[in-house]
Protein backbone atom coordinates (compact mmCIF):
# COMPACT_ATOMS: atom_id res chain seq x y z
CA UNK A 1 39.37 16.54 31.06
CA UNK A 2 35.60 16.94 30.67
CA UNK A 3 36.12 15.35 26.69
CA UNK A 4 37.99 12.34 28.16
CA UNK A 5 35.26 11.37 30.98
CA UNK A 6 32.63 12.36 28.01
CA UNK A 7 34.67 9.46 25.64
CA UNK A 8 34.81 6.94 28.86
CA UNK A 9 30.98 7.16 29.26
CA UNK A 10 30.51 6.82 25.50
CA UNK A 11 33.01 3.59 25.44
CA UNK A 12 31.47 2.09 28.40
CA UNK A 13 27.54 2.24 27.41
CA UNK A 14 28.90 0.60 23.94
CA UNK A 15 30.71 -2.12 25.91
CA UNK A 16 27.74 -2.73 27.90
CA UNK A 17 25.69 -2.88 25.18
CA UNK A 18 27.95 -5.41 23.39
CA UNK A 19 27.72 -7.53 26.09
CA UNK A 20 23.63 -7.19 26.62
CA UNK A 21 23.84 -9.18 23.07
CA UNK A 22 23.94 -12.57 23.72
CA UNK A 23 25.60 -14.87 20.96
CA UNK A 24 24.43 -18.84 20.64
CA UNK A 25 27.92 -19.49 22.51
CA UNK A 26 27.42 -16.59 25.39
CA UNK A 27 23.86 -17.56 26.73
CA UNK A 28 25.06 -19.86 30.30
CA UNK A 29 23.94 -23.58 29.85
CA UNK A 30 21.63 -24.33 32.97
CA UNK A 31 23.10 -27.95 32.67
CA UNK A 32 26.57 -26.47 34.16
CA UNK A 33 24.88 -25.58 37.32
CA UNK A 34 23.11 -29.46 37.72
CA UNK A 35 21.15 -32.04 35.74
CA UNK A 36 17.91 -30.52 37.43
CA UNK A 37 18.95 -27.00 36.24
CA UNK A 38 16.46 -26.17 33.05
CA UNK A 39 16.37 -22.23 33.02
CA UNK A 40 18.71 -19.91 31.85
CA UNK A 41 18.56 -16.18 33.62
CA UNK A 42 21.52 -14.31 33.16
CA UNK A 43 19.69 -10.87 32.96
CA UNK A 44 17.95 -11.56 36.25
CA UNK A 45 14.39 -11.06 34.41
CA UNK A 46 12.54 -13.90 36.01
CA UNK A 47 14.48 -13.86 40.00
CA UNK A 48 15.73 -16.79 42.14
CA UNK A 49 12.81 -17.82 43.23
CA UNK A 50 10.57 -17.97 39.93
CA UNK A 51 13.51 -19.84 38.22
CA UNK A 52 13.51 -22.01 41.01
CA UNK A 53 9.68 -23.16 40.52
CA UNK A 54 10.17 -23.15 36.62
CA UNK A 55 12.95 -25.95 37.26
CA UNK A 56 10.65 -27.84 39.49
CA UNK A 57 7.69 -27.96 36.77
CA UNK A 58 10.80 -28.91 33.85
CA UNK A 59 12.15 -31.49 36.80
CA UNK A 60 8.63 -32.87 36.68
CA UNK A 61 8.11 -33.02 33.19
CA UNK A 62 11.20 -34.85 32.44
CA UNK A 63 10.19 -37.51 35.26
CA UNK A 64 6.72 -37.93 34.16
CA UNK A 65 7.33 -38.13 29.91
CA UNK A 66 10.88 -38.09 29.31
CA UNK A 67 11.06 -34.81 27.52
CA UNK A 68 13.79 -32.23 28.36
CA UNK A 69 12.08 -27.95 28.61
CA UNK A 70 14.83 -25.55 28.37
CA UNK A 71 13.64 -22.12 29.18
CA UNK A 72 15.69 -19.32 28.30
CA UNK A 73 15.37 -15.02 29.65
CA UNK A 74 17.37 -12.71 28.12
CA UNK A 75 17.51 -9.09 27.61
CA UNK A 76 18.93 -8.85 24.11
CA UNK A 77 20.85 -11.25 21.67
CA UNK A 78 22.91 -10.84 18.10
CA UNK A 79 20.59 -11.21 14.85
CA UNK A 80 18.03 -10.17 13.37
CA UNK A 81 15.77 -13.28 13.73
CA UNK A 82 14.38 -14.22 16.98
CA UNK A 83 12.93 -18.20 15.35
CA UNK A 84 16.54 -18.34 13.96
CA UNK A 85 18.30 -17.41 17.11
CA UNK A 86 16.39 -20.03 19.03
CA UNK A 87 16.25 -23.15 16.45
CA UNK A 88 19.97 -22.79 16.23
CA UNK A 89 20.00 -22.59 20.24
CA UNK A 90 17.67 -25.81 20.65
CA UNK A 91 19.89 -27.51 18.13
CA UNK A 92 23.33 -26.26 19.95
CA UNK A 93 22.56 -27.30 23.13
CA UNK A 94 20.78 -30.50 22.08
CA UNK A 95 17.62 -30.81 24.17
CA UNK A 96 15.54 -33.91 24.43
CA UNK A 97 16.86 -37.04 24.35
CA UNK A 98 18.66 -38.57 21.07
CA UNK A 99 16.57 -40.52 19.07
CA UNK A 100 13.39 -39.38 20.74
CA UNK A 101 14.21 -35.71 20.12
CA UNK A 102 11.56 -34.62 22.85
CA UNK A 103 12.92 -31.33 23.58
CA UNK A 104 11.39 -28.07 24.16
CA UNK A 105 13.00 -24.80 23.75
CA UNK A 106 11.00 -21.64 25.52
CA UNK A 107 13.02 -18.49 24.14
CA UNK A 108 12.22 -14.88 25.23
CA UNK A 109 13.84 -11.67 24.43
CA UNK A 110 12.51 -9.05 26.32
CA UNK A 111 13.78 -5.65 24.99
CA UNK A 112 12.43 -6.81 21.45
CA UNK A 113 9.24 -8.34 22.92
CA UNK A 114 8.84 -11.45 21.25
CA UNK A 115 9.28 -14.71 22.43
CA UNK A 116 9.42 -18.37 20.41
CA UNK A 117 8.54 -22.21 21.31
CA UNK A 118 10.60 -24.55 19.32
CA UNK A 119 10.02 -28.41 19.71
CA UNK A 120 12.12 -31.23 18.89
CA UNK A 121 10.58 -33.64 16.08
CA UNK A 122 9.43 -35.72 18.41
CA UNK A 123 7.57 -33.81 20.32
CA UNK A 124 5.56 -32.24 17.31
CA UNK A 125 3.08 -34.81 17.94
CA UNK A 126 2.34 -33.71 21.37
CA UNK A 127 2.74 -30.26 21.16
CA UNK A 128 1.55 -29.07 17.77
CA UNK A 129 2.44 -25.11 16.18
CA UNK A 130 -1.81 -24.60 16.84
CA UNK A 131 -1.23 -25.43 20.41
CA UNK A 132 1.91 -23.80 21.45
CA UNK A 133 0.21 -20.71 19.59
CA UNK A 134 -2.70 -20.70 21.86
CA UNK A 135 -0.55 -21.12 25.03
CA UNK A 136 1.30 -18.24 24.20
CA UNK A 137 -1.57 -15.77 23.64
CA UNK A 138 -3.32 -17.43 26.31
CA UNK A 139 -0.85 -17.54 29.29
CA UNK A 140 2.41 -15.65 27.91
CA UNK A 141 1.30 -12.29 26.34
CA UNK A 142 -1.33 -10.82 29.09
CA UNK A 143 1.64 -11.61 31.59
CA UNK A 144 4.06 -9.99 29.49
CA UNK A 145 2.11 -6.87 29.09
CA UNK A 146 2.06 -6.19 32.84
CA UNK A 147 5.81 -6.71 32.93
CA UNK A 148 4.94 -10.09 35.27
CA UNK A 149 7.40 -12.66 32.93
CA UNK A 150 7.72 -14.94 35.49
CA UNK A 151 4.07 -15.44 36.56
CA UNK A 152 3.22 -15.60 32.34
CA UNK A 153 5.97 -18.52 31.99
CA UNK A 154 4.91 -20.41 34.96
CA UNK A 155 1.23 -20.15 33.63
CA UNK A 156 2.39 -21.78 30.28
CA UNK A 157 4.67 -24.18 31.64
CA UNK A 158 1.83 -25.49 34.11
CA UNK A 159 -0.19 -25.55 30.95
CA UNK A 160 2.41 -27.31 29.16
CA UNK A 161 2.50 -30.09 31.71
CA UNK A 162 -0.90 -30.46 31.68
CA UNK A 163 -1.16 -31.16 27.77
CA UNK A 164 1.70 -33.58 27.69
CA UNK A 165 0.09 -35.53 30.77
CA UNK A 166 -3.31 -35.31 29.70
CA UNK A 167 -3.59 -35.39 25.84
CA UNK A 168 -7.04 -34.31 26.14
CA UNK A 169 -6.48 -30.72 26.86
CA UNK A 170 -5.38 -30.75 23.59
CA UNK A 171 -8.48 -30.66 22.58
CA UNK A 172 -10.17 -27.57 24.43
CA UNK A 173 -6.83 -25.55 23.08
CA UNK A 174 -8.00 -26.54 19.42
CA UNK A 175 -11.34 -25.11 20.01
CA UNK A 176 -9.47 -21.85 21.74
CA UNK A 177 -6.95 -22.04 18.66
CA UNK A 178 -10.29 -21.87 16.41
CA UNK A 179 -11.76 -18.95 18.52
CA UNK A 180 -8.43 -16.98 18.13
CA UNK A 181 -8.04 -18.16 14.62
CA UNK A 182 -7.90 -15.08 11.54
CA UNK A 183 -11.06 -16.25 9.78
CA UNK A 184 -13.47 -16.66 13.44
CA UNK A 185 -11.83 -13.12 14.69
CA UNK A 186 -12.51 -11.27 11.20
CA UNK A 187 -14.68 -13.07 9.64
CA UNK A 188 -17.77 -10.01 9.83
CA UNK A 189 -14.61 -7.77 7.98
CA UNK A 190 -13.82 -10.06 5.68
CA UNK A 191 -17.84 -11.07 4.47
CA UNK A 192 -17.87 -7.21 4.48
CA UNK A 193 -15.11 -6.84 2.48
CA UNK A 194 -16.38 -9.53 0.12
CA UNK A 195 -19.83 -8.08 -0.32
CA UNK A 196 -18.42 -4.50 -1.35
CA UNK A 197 -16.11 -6.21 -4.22
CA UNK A 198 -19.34 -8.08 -5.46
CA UNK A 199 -21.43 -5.05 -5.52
CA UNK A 200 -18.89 -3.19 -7.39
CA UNK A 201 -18.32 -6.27 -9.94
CA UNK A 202 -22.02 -6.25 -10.38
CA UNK A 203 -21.79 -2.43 -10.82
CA UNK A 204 -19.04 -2.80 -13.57
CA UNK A 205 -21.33 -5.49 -15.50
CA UNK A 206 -24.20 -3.09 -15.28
CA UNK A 207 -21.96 0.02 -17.20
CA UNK A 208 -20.73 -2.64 -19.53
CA UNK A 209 -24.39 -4.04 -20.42
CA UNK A 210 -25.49 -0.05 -21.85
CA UNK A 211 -22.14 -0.36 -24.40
CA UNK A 212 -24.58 -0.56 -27.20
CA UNK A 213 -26.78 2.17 -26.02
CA UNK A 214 -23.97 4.17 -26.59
CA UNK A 215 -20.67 4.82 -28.74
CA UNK A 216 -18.45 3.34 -26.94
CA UNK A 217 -15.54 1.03 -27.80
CA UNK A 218 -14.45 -2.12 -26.26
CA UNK A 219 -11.60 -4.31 -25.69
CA UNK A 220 -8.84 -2.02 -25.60
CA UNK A 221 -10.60 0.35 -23.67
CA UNK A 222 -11.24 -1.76 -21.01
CA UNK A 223 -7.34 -2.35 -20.34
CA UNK A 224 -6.86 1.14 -20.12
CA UNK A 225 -9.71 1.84 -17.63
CA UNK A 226 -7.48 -0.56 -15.26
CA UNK A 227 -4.51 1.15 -16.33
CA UNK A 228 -5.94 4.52 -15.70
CA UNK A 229 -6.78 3.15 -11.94
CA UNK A 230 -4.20 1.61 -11.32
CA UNK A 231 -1.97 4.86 -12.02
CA UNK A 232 -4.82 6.97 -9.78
CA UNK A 233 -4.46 4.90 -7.05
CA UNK A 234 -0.10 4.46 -7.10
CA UNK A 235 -0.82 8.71 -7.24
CA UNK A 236 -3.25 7.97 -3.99
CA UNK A 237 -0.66 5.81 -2.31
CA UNK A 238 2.21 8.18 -2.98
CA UNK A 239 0.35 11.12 -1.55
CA UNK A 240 -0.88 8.88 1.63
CA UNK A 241 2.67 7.49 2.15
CA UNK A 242 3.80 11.56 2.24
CA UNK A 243 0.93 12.55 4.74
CA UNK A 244 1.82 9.43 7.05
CA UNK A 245 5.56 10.29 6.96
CA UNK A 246 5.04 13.55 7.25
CA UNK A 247 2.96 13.86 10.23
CA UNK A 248 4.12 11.02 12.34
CA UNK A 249 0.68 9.01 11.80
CA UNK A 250 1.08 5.61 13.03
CA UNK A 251 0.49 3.38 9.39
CA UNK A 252 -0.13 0.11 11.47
CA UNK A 253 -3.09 1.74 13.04
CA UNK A 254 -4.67 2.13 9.32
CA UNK A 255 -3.34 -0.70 7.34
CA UNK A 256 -5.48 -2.99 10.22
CA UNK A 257 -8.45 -5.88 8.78
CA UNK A 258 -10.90 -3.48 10.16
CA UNK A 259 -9.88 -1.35 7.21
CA UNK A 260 -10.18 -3.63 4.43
CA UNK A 261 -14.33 -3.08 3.88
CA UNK A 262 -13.06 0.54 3.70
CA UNK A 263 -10.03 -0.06 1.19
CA UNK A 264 -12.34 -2.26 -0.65
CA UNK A 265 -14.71 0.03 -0.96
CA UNK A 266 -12.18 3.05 -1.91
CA UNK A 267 -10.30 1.26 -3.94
CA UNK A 268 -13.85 0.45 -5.89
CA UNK A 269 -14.64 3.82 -6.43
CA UNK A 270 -11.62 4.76 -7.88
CA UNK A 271 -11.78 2.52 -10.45
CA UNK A 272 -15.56 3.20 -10.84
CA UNK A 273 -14.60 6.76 -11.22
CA UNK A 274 -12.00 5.41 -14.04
CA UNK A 275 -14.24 3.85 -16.00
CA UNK A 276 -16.96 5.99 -15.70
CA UNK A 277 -14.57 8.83 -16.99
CA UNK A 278 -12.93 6.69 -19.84
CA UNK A 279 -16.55 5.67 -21.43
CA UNK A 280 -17.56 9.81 -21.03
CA UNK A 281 -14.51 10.82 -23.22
CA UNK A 282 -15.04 8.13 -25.64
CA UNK A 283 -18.95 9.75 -26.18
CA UNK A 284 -16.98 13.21 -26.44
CA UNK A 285 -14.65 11.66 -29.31
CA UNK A 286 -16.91 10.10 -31.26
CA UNK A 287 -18.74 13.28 -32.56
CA UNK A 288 -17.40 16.51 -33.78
CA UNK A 289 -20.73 18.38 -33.23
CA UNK A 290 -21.44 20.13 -29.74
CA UNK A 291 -24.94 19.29 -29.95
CA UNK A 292 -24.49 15.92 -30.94
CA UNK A 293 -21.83 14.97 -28.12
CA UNK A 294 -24.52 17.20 -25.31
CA UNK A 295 -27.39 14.75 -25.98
CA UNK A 296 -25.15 11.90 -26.04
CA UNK A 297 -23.72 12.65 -22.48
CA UNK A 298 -27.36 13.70 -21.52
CA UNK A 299 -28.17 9.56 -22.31
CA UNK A 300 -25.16 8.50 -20.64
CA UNK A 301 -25.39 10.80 -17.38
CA UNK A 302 -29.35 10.04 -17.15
CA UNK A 303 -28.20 6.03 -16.93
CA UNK A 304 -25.57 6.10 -14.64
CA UNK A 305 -26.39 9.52 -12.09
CA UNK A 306 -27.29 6.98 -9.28
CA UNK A 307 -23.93 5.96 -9.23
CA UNK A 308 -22.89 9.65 -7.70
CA UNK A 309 -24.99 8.11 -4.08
CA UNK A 310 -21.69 5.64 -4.44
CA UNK A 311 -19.03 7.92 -5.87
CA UNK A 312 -20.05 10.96 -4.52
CA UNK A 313 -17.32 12.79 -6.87
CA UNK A 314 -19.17 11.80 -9.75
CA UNK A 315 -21.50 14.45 -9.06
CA UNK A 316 -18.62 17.05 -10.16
CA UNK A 317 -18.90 15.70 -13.95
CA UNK A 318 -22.59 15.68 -13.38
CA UNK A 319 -22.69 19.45 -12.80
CA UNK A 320 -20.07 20.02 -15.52
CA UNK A 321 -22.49 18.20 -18.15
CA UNK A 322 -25.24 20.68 -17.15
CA UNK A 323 -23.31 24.00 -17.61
CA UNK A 324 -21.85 22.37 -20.92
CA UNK A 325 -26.09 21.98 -21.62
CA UNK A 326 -26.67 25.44 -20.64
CA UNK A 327 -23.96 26.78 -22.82
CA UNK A 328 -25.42 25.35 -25.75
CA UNK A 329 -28.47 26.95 -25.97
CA UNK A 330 -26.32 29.83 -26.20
CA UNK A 331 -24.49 28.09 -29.13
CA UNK A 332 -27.52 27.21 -31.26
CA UNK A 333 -29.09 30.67 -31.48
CA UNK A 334 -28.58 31.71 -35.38
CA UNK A 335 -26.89 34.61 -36.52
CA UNK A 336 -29.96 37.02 -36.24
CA UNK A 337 -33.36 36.39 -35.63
CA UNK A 338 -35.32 36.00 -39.18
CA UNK A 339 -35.32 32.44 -38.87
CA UNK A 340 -34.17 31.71 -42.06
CA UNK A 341 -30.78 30.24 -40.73
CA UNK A 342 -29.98 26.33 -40.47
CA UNK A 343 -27.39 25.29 -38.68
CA UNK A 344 -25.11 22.19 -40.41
CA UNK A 345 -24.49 19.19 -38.21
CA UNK A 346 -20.85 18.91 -37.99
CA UNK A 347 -20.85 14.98 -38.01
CA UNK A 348 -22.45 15.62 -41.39
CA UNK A 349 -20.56 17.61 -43.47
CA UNK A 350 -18.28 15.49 -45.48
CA UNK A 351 -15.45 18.12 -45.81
CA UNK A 352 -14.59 21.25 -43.27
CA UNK A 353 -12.28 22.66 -45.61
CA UNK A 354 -14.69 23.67 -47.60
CA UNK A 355 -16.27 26.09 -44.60
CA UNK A 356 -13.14 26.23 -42.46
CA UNK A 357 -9.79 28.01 -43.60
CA UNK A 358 -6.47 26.25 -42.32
CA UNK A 359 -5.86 28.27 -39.38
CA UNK A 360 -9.77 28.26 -38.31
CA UNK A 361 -9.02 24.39 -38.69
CA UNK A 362 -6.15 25.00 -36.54
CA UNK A 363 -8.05 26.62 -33.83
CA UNK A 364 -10.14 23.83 -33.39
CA UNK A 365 -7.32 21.17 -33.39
CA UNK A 366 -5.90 22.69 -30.16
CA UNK A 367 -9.32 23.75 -28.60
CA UNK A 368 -8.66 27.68 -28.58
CA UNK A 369 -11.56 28.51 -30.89
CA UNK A 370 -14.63 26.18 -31.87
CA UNK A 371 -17.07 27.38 -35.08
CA UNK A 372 -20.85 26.90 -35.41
CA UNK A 373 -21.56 26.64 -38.82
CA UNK A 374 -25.04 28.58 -40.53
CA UNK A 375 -26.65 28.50 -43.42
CA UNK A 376 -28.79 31.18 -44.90
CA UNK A 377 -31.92 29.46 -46.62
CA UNK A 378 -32.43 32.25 -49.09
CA UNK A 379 -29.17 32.33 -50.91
CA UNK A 380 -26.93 29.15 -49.43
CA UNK A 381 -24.43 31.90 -48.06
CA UNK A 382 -22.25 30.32 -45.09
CA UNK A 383 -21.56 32.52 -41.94
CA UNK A 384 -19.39 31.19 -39.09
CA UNK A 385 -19.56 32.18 -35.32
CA UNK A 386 -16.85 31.89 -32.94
CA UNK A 387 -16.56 30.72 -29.85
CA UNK A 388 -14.29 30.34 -27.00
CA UNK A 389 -13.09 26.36 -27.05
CA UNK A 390 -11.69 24.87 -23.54
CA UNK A 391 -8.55 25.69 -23.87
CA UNK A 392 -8.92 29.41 -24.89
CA UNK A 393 -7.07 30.86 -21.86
CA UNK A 394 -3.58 28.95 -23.08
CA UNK A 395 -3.53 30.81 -26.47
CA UNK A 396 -3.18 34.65 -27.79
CA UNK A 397 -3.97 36.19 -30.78
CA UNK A 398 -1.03 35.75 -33.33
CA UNK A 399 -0.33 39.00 -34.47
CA UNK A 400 0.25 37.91 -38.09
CA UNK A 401 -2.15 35.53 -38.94
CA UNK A 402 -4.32 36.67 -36.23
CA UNK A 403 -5.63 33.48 -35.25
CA UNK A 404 -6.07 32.40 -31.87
CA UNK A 405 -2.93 29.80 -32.07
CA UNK A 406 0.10 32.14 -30.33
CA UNK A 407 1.25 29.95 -27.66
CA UNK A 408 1.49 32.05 -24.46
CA UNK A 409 5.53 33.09 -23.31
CA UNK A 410 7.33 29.82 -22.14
CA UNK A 411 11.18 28.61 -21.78
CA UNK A 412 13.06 26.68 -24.53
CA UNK A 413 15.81 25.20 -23.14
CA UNK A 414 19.15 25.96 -25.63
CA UNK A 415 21.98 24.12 -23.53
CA UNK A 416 20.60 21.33 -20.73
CA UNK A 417 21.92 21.91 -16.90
CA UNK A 418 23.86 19.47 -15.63
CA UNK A 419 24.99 18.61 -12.16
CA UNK A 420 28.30 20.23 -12.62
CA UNK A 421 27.42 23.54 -14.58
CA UNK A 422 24.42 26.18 -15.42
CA UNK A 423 22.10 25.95 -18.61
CA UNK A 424 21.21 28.64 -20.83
CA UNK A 425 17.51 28.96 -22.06
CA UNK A 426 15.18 31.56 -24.35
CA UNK A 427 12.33 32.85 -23.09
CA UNK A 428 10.15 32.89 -26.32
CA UNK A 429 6.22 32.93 -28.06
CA UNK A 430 5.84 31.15 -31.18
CA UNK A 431 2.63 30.58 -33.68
CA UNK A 432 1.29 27.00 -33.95
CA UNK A 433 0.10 27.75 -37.28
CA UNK A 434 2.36 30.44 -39.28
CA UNK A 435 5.29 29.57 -37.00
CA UNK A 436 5.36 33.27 -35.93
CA UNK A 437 8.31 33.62 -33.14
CA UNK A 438 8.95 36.42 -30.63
CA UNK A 439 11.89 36.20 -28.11
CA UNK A 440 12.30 37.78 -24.83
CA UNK A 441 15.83 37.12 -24.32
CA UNK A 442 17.95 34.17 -22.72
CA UNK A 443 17.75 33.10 -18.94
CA UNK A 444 20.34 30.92 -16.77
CA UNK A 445 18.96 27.30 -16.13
CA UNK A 446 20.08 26.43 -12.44
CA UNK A 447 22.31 23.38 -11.99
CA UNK A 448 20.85 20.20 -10.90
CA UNK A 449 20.84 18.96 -7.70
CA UNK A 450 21.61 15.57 -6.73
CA UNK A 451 19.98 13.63 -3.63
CA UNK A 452 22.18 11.45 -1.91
CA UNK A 453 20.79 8.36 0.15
CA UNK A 454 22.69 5.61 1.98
CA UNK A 455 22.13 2.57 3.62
CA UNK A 456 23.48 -0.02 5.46
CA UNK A 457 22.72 -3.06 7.24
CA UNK A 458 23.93 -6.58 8.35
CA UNK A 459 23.41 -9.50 10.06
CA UNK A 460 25.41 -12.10 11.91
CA UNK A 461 24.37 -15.87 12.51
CA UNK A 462 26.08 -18.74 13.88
CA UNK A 463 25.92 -22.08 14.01
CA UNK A 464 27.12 -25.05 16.12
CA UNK A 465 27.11 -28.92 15.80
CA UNK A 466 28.11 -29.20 19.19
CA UNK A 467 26.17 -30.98 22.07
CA UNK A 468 27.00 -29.61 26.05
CA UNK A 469 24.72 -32.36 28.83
CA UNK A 470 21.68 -32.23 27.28
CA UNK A 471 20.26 -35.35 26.27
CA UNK A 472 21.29 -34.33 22.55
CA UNK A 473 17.76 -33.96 20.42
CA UNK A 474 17.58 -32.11 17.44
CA UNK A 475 14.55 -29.92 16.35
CA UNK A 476 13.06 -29.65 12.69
CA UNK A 477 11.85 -26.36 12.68
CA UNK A 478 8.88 -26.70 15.00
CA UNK A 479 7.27 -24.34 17.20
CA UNK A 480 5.21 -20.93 17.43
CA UNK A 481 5.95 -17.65 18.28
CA UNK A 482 4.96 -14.18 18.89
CA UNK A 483 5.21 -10.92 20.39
CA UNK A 484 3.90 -8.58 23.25
């Protein structure tokens, strides 16, 4: 019993809410009720007696200029489009009169908050997109935000019937048009906005004027400091979109024109930090000796460190060039202290191999091990000293060619998982030099897992030719609209 009245209640809210959808065809004509009849009010929004003084003002209108006002209240209606709804509306009813097409069309939806003028083509003239525009925000939407629709649509019908009897109110809307316009509202965010991209252009001009100060290359490089940005700041994006999902944070509160100085000005460091990252590892790969790329970065960093007051997280690569300085002096103490040691310049020597043995070279190709090079004066004898390269940590000792090149224990993958079954992998350390392999035995690869997503959506229009006792105007797409 209790499941049947639970089904009833279930069928009847979905019937009801059917019917709160108006189609073009299911919205009453005013007309049938009387040729002074110009408001439609089915959902009772506006009450008998504001629908009764909004007839009297359309009544008046019509006498005075001819033109036909159809004002239409409704809760709901089918369609995603609120513009399309109403042109099609105007255009199925047919207000204004044929051949003048002076008809107005005042459309409001309250449960999605938006309502729409649309004017026939011959009423364009008189009541221009600007205008209608400034009525709305003027009269319709401070009304509309205290629930008071019939007070906000008498205010802009008054106002209406003062424009088309006295063309020059026209005039004071244009100036209140200009006040409300996007420029006159933001224009101190905008000129903001524009002086933060001109100091960073001027800032990007500045880093490219000290190219020959330094070894740095050109052309190419410069598309892949965009690139490089352009991929930090998708990363930056992703991240945000996660945060702003994930918390519930209103996005319409941030992505606002009071933001864009901000933006700007992120969006400027970002690719400041780019650049200023790209030309620092181009100094790094144009030498091979430690001292050699230290004193270049020393130039570099002593150009450009007032850029960290900008890009605050420039000041990170400033402190690593300093402990990279202080490690040096480390590195350029000789073997022992009798001073008859010189140290050879490694962008010098014209062949390692003749100092370096293959798996010393090998070392230094993947970072695990750099080599300072001495020379003792006396006798030309060459003695090496080792020490740890950046990526030292990643790397054992192979235990038959004992250089520092045994990667550490990581998965191979033998047979790939699939959606459907299990992989099998090898746990294993191999040699990137004497292809030395140890294996610690196989391991099950989990199945992958699939993420389903599914959509749907759809929208229903309709159309009609047909005229009811309107005076059978046609509209061409004019009109404003908004929301609340």
């Amino acid at each position: 019993m209790i499941k049947h009245k639970f089904l009833a209640i279930v069928f009847l809210m979905i019937t009801i809410s059917s019917f709160s959808q108006y189609t073009i065809e299911t919205i009453p004509d005013p007309k049938q009720q009387g040729q002074n009849s110009f408001v439609s009010d089915p959902d009772g929004i506006l009450g008998l007696t504001t629908v009764d003084a909004l007839n009297q003002i359309c009544v008046d209108i019509e006498q005075q200029s001819s033109a036909e006002v159809a004002i239409v209240a409704i809760d709901d209606f089918e369609g995603a489009s609120d513009f399309d709804f109403a042109y099609e509306l105007f255009n199925h009813w047919g207000i204004g009169k044929a051949g003048n097409n002076n008809g107005l069309l005042v459309f409001i939806a309250r449960n999605r908050r938006k309502y729409q003028f649309i004017t026939g083509l011959g009423m364009e003239g008189s009541l221009p997109d600007v205008t209608l525009s400034t009525i709305g925000e003027r009269y319709l939407v401070p009304k509309f935000k205290q629930g008071d629709y019939g007070g906000g649509l008498i205010d802009a019908m008054n106002a209406i019937k003062n424009v088309l009897e006295n063309p020059e109110v026209i005039k004071e809307l244009k100036v209140e048009a200009q006040k409300n316009s996007f420029l006159f509202k933001n224009g101190d965010d905008l000129l903001s906005s524009a002086i933060v991209i001109l100091v960073f252009v001027a800032i990007f001009y500045w880093l490219s004027s000290f190219k020959k100060h330094l070894p740095l290359s050109t052309g190419k490089n410069n598309y892949k400091d965009f690139i490089g940005g352009c991929a930090i700041i998708f990363v930056i994006v992703f991240f945000g979109f996660f945060v702003v999902t994930f918390f519930g944070i209103d996005a319409e509160k941030l992505l606002t024109i009071q933001a864009v100085p901000w933006i700007a000005f992120v969006l400027g460091t970002i690719f400041l930090l780019s650049k200023y990252i790209s030309q620092r590892q181009n100094i790094i790969n144009a030498y091979k000796d430690e001292a050699n790329i230290v004193a270049a970065l020393g130039r570099y960093e002593k150009r450009y460190w007032i850029l960290a007051l900008i890009c605050p997280l420039l000041i990170f690569f400033i402190i690593r060039y300093l402990r990279r300085k202080n490690q040096l002096k480390q590195r350029l103490q000789p073997p022992d202290h009798s001073g008859k040691w010189i140290r050879l310049n490694r962008d010098e020597i014209k062949g390692i191999t003749a100092y370096l043995s293959d798996g010393q070279i090998q070392e230094e190709k993947i970072r695990s091990v750099s080599y300072e090079i001495w020379q003792q004066l006396d006798n030309a004898s060459i003695q090496l000293v080792k020490w740890n390269g950046r990526k030292f940590n990643r790397y054992e000792d192979c235990p038959r060619c004992e250089n520092r090149t045994l990667n550490k224990v990581y998965t191979k993958t033998i047979t790939a998982a699939t959606y459907s079954s299990t992989g099998l992998g090898e746990k294993i350390q191999d040699c990137t030099f004497c292809k030395y392999k140890q294996s610690f035995g196989t391991v099950i690869l989990p199945k992958l897992q699939k993420s389903s997503s599914s959509g749907s959506g759809g929208s229903r229009s309709s159309s009609s030719a047909s005229s009811g006792s309107w005076g059978g105007g046609r509209s061409g797409g004019g009109g404003a609209g908004g929301s609340w």
